[in-house]
C-alpha atoms as a PDB file:
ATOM      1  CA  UNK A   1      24.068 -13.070 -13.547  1.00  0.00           C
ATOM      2  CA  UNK A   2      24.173 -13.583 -17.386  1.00  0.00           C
ATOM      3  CA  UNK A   3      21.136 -11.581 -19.366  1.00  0.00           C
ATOM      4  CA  UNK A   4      19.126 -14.855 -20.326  1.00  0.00           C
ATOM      5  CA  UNK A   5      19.414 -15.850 -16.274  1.00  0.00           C
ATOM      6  CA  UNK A   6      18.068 -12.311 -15.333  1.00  0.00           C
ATOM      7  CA  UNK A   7      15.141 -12.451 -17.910  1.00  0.00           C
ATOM      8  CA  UNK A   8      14.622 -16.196 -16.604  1.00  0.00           C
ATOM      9  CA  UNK A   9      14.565 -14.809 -12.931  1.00  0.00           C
ATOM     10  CA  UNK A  10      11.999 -11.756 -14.338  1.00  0.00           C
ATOM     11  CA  UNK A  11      10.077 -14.238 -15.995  1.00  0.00           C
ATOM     12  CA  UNK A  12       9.427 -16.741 -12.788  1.00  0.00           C
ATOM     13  CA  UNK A  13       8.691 -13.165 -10.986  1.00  0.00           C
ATOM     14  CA  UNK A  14       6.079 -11.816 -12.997  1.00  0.00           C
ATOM     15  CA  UNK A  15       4.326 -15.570 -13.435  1.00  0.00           C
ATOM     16  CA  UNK A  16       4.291 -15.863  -9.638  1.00  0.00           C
ATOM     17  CA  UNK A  17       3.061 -12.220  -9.132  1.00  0.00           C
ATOM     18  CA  UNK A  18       0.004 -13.373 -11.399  1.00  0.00           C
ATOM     19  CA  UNK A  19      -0.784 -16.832  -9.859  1.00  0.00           C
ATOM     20  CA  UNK A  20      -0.350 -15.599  -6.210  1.00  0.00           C
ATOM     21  CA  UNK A  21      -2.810 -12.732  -7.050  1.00  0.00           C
ATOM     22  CA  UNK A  22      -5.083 -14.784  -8.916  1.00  0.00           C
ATOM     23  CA  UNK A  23      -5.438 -17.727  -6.484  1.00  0.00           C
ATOM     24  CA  UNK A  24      -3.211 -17.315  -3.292  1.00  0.00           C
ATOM     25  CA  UNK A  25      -0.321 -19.291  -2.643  1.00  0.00           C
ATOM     26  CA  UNK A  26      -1.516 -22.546  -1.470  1.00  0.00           C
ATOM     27  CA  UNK A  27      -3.473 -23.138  -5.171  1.00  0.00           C
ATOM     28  CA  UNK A  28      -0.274 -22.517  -6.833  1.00  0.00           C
ATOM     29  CA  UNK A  29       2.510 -24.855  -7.787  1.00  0.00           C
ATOM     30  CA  UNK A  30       6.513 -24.201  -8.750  1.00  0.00           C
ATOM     31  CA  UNK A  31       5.204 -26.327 -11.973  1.00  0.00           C
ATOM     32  CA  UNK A  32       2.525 -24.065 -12.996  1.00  0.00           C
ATOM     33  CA  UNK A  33       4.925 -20.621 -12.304  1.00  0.00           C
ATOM     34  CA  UNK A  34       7.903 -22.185 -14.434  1.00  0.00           C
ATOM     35  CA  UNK A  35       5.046 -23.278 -17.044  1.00  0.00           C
ATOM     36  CA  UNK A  36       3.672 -20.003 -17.301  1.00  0.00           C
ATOM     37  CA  UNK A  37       7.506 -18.339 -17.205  1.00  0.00           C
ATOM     38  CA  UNK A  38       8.327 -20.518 -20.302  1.00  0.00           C
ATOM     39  CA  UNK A  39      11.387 -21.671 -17.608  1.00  0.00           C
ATOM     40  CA  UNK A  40      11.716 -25.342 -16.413  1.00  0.00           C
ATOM     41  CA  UNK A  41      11.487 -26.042 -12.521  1.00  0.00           C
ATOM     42  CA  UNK A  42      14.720 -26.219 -11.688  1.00  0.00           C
ATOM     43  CA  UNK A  43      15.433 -22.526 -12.258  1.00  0.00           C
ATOM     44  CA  UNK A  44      13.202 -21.309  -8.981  1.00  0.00           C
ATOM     45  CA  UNK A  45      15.289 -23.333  -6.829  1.00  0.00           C
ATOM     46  CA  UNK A  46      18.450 -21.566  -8.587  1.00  0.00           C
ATOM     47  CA  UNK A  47      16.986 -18.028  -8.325  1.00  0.00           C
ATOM     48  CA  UNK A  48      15.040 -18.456  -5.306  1.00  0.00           C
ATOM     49  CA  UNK A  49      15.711 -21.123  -3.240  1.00  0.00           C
ATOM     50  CA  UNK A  50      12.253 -22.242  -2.816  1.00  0.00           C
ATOM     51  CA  UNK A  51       8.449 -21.589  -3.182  1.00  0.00           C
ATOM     52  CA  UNK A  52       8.260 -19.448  -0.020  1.00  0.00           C
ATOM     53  CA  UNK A  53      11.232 -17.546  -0.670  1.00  0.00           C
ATOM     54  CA  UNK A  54       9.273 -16.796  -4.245  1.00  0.00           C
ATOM     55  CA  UNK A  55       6.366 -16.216  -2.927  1.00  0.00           C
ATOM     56  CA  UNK A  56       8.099 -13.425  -0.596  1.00  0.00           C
ATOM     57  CA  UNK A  57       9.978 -11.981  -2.982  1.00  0.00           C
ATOM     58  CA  UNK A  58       6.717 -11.724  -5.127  1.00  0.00           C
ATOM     59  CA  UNK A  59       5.268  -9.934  -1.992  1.00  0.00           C
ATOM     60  CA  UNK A  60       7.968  -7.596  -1.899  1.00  0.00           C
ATOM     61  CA  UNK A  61       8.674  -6.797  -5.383  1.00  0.00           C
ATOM     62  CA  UNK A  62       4.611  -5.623  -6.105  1.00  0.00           C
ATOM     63  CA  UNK A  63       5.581  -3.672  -2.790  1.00  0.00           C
ATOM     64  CA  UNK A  64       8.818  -2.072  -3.860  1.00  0.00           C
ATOM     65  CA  UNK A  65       7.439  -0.997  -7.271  1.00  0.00           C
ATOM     66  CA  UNK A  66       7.410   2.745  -8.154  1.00  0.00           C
ATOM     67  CA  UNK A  67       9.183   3.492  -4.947  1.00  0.00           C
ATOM     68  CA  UNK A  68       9.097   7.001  -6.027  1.00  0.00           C
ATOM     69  CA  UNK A  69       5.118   6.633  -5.758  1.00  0.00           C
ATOM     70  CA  UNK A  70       4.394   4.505  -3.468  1.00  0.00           C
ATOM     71  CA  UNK A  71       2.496   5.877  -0.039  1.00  0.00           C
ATOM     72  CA  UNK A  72       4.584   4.264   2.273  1.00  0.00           C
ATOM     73  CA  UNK A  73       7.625   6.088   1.249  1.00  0.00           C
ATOM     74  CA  UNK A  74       5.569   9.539   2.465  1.00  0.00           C
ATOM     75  CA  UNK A  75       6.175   8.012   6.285  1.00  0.00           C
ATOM     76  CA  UNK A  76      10.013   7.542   5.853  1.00  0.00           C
ATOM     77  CA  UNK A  77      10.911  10.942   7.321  1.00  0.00           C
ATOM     78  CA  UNK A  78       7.889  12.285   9.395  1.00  0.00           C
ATOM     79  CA  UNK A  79       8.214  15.636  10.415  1.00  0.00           C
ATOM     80  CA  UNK A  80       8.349  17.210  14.323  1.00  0.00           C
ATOM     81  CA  UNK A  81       5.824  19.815  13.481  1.00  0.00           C
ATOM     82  CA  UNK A  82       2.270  18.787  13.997  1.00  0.00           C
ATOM     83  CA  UNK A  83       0.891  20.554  11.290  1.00  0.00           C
ATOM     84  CA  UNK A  84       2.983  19.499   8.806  1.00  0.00           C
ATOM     85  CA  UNK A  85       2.486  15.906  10.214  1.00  0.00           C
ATOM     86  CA  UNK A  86      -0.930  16.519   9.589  1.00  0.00           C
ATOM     87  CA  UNK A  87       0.073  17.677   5.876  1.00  0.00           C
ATOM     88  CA  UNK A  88       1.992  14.150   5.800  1.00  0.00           C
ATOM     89  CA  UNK A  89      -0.854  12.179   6.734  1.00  0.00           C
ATOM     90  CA  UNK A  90      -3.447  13.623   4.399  1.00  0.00           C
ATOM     91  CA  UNK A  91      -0.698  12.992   1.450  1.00  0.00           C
ATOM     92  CA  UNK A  92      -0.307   9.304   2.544  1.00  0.00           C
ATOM     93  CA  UNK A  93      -3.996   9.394   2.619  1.00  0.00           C
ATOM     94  CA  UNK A  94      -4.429  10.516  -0.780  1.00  0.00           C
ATOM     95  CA  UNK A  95      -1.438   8.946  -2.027  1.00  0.00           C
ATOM     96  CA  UNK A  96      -2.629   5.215  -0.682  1.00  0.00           C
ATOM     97  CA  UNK A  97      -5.986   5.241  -2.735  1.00  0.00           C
ATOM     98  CA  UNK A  98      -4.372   6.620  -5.396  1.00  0.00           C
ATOM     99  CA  UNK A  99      -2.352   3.678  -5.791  1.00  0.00           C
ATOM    100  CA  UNK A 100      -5.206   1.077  -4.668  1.00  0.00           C
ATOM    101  CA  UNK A 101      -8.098   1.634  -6.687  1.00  0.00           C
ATOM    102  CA  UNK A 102      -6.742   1.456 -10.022  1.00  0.00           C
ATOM    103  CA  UNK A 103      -6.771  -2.053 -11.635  1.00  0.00           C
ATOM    104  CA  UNK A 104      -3.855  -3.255 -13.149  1.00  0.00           C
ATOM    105  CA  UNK A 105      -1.589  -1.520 -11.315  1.00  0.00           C
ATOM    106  CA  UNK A 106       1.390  -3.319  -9.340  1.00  0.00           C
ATOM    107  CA  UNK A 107      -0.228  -2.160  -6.357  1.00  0.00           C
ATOM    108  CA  UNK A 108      -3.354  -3.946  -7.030  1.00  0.00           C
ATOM    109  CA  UNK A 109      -1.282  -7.099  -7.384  1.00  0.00           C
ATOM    110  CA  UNK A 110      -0.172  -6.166  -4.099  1.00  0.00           C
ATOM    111  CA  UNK A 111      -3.294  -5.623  -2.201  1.00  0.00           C
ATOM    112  CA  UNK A 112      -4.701  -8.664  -3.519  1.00  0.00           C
ATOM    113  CA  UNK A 113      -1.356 -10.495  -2.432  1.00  0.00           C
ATOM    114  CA  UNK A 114      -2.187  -8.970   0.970  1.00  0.00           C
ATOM    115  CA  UNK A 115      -5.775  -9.850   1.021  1.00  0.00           C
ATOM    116  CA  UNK A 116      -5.379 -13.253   0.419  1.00  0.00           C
ATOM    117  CA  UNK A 117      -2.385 -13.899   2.590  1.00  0.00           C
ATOM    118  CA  UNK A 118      -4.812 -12.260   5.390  1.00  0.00           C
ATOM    119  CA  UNK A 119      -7.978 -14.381   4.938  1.00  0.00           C
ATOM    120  CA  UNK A 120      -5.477 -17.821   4.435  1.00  0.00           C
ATOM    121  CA  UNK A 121      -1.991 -17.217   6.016  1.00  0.00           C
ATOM    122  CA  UNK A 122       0.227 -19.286   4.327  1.00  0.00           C
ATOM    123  CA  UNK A 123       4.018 -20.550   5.798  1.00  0.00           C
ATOM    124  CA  UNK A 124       5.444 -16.737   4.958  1.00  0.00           C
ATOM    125  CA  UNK A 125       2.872 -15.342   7.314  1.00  0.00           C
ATOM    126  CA  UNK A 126       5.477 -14.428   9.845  1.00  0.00           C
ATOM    127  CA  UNK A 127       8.188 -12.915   7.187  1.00  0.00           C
ATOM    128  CA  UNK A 128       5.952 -10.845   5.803  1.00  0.00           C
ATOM    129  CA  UNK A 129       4.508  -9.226   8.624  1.00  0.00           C
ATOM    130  CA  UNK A 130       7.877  -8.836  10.065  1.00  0.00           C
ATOM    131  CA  UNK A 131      10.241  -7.845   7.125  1.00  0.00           C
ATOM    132  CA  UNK A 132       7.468  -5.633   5.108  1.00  0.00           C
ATOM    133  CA  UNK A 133       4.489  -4.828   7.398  1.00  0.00           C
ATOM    134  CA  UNK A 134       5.859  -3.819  10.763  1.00  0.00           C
ATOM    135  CA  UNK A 135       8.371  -1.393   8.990  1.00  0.00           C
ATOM    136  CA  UNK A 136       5.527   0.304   7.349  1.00  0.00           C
ATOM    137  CA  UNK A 137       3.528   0.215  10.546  1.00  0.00           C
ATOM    138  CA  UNK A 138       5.854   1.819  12.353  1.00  0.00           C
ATOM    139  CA  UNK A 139       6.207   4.477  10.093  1.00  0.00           C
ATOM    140  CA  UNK A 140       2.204   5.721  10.043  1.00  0.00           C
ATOM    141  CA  UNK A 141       2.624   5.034  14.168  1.00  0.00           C
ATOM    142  CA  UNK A 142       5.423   7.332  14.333  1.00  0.00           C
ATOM    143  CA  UNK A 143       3.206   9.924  12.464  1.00  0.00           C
ATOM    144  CA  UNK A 144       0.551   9.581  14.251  1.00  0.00           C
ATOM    145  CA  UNK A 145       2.552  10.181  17.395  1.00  0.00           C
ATOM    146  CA  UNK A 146       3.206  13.525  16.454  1.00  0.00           C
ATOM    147  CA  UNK A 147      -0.150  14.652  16.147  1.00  0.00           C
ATOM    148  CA  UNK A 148      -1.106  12.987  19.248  1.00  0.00           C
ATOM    149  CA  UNK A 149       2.176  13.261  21.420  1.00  0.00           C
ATOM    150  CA  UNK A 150       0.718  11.783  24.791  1.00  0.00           C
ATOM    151  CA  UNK A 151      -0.722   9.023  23.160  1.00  0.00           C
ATOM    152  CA  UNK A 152       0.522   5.702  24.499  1.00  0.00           C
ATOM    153  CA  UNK A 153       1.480   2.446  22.274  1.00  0.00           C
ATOM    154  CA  UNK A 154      -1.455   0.738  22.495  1.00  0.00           C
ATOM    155  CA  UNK A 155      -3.828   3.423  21.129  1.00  0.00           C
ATOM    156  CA  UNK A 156      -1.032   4.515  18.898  1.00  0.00           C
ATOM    157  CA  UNK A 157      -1.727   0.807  17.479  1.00  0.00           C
ATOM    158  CA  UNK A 158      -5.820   1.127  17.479  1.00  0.00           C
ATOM    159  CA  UNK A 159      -5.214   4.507  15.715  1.00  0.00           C
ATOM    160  CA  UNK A 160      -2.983   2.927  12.743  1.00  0.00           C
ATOM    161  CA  UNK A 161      -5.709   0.597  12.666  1.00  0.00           C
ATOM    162  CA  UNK A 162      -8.405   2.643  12.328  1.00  0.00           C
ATOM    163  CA  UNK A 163      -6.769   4.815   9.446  1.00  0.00           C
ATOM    164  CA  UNK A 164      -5.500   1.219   7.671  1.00  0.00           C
ATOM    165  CA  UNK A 165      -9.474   0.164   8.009  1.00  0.00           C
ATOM    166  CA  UNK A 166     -10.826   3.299   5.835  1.00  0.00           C
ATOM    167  CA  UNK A 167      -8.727   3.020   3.304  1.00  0.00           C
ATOM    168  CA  UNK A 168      -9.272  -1.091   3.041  1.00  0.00           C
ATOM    169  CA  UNK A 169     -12.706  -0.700   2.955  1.00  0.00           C
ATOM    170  CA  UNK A 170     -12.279   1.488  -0.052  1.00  0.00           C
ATOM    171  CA  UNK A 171      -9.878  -1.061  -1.951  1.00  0.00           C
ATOM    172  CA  UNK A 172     -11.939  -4.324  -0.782  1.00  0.00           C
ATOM    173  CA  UNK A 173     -15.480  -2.856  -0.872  1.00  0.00           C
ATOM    174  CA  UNK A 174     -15.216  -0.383  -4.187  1.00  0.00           C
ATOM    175  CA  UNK A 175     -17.992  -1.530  -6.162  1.00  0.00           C
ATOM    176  CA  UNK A 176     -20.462  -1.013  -3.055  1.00  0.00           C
ATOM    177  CA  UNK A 177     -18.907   1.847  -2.288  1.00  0.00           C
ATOM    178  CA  UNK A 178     -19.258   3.673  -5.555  1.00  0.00           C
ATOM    179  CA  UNK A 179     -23.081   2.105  -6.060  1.00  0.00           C
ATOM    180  CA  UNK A 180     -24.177   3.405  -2.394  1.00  0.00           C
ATOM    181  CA  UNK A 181     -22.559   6.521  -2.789  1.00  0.00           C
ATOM    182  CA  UNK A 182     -23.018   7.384  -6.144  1.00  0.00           C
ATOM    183  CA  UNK A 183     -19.519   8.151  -6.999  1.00  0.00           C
ATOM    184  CA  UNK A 184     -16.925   7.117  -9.690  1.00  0.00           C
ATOM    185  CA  UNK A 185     -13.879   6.006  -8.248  1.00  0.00           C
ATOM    186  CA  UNK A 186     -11.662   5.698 -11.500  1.00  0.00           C
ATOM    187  CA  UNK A 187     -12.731   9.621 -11.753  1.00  0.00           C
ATOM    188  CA  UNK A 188      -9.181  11.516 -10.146  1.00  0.00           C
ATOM    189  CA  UNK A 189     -11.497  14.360  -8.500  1.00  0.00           C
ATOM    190  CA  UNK A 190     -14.237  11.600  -6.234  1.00  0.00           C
ATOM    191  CA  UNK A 191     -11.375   9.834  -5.514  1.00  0.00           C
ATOM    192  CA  UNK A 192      -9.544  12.605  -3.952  1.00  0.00           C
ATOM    193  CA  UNK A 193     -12.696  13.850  -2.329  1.00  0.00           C
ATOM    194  CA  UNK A 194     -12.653  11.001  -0.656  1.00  0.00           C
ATOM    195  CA  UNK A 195      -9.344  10.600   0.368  1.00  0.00           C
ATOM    196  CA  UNK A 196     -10.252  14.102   2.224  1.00  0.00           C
ATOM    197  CA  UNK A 197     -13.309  13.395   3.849  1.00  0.00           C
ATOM    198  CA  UNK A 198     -10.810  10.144   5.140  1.00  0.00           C
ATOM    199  CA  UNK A 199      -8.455  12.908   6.258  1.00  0.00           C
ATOM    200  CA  UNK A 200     -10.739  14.962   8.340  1.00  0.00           C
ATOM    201  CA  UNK A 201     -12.463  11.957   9.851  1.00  0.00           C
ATOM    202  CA  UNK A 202      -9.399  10.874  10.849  1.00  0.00           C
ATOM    203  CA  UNK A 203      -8.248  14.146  12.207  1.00  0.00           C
ATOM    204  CA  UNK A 204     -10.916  15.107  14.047  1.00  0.00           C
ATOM    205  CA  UNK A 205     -11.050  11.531  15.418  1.00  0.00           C
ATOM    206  CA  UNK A 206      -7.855  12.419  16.548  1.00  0.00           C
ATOM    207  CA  UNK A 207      -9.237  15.219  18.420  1.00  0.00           C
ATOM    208  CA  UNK A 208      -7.453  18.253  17.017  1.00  0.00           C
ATOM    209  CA  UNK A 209      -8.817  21.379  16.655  1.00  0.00           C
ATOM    210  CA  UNK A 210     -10.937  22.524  13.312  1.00  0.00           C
ATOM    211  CA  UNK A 211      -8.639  25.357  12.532  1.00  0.00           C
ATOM    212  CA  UNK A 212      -5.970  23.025  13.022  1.00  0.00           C
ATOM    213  CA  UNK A 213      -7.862  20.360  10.269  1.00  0.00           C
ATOM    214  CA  UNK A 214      -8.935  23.338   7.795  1.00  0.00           C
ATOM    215  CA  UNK A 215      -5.438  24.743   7.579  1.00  0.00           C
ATOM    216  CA  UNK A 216      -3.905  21.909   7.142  1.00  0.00           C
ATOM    217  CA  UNK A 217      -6.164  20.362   4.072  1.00  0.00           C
ATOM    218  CA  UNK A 218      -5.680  23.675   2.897  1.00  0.00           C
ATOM    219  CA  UNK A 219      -1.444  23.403   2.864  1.00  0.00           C
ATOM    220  CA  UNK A 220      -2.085  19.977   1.557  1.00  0.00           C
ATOM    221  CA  UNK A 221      -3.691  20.695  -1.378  1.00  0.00           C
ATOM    222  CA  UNK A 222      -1.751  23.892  -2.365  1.00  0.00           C
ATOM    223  CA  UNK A 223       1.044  21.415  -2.024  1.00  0.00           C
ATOM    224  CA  UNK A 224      -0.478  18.989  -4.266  1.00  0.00           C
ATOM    225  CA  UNK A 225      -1.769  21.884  -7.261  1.00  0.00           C
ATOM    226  CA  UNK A 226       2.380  23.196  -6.924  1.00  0.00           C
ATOM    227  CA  UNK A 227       3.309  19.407  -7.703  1.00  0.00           C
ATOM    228  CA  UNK A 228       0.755  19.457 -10.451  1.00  0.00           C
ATOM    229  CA  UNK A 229       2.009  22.685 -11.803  1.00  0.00           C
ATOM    230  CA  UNK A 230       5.535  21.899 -12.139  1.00  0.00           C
ATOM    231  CA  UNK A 231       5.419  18.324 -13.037  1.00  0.00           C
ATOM    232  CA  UNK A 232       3.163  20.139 -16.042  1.00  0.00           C
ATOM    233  CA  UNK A 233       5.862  22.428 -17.001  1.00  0.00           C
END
């Protein structure tokens, strides 16, 4: 691929990532993306095939973005010992509303990608879920497995579902949430407060032991202060 192709290809990317975000993907036409890419129409059938396979590779590139950061990547090796399992969740925890509350970010493209694809499904419904969701589902289900090892599938499922709801509420619901509870999300230290009273909800809902809970928000956030520390020095 030739340098002006690649920046053509970039260009149809971050114009879709915009529209699809602004207005979902049945209110958006190939036109409008190449218009807005400066690119003519027949370059997203070259680099993409079609509007769906755009569309999904829209989805997956506000997805993939700062892989280094993103929360998801926390689940891809989930530890056998419960409490550092626990330690794993609370970091996801803190990690995801890191990433979703502030605006502007890729990740906010992506949540609003998700949000709208949820309320109107649109003909990539089905390669979404399976090529981007169910991997990351299965991730926070194999997590939560080992913090509640007898578990069986279907409450495994309810249980990812529960922790996905808290944090969504945050993301979708932020302006109520700040005016009812008197907090400042865009401030670092209320939105880590919150991501821990997520992570002890969630833990005790799990129905492990307060010791258990205390120690490990305790490991987590000397974990968290050492990252600080060094990434300072």
């Amino acid at each position: 691929m030739s340098e002006t192709s690649g920046q053509t290809r970039s260009a149809l990317l971050k114009s879709s990532i915009t529209l699809f975000s602004q207005r979902g993907y049945a209110d958006v036409g190939i036109r409008e993306i190449a218009d807005a890419a400066g690119a003519n129409i027949a370059s997203i059938k070259y680099h993409f095939g079609s509007k769906k396979d755009l569309y999904l590779a829209a989805v997956a590139e506000v997805m993939g973005r700062n892989n280094s950061e993103n929360a998801w990547k926390d689940l891809s090796e989930v530890p056998d010992d419960p409490r550092l399992a626990a330690q794993e969740l609370i970091q996801f925890l803190r990690h995801s509303l890191k990433h979703l509350i502030p605006p502007g970010s890729s990740v906010e493209s992506c949540s609003s990608l998700m949000i709208r694809e949820a309320l109107h499904p649109s003909e990539a419904f089905d390669s979404i879920v399976e090529n981007l969701l169910i991997p990351n589902n299965e991730g926070l289900i194999n997590l939560l497995g080992k913090l509640v090892p007898d578990a069986d599938r279907p409450h495994l499922n309810n249980l990812a579902g529960s922790v996905m709801g808290q944090i969504m509420h945050i993301r979708i619901f932020r302006p109520f949430v700040e005016r009812l509870r008197g907090v400042d999300l865009s401030n670092p230290d209320q939105l880590d407060q919150m991501a821990m009273h997520i992570a002890q909800f969630t833990l005790r809902g799990l129905g492990l032991k307060e010791i258990f809970i205390f120690e490990a928000i305790q490991s987590a956030r000397e974990t968290e202060a050492q990252f600080v520390q060094e990434n300072k020095s």
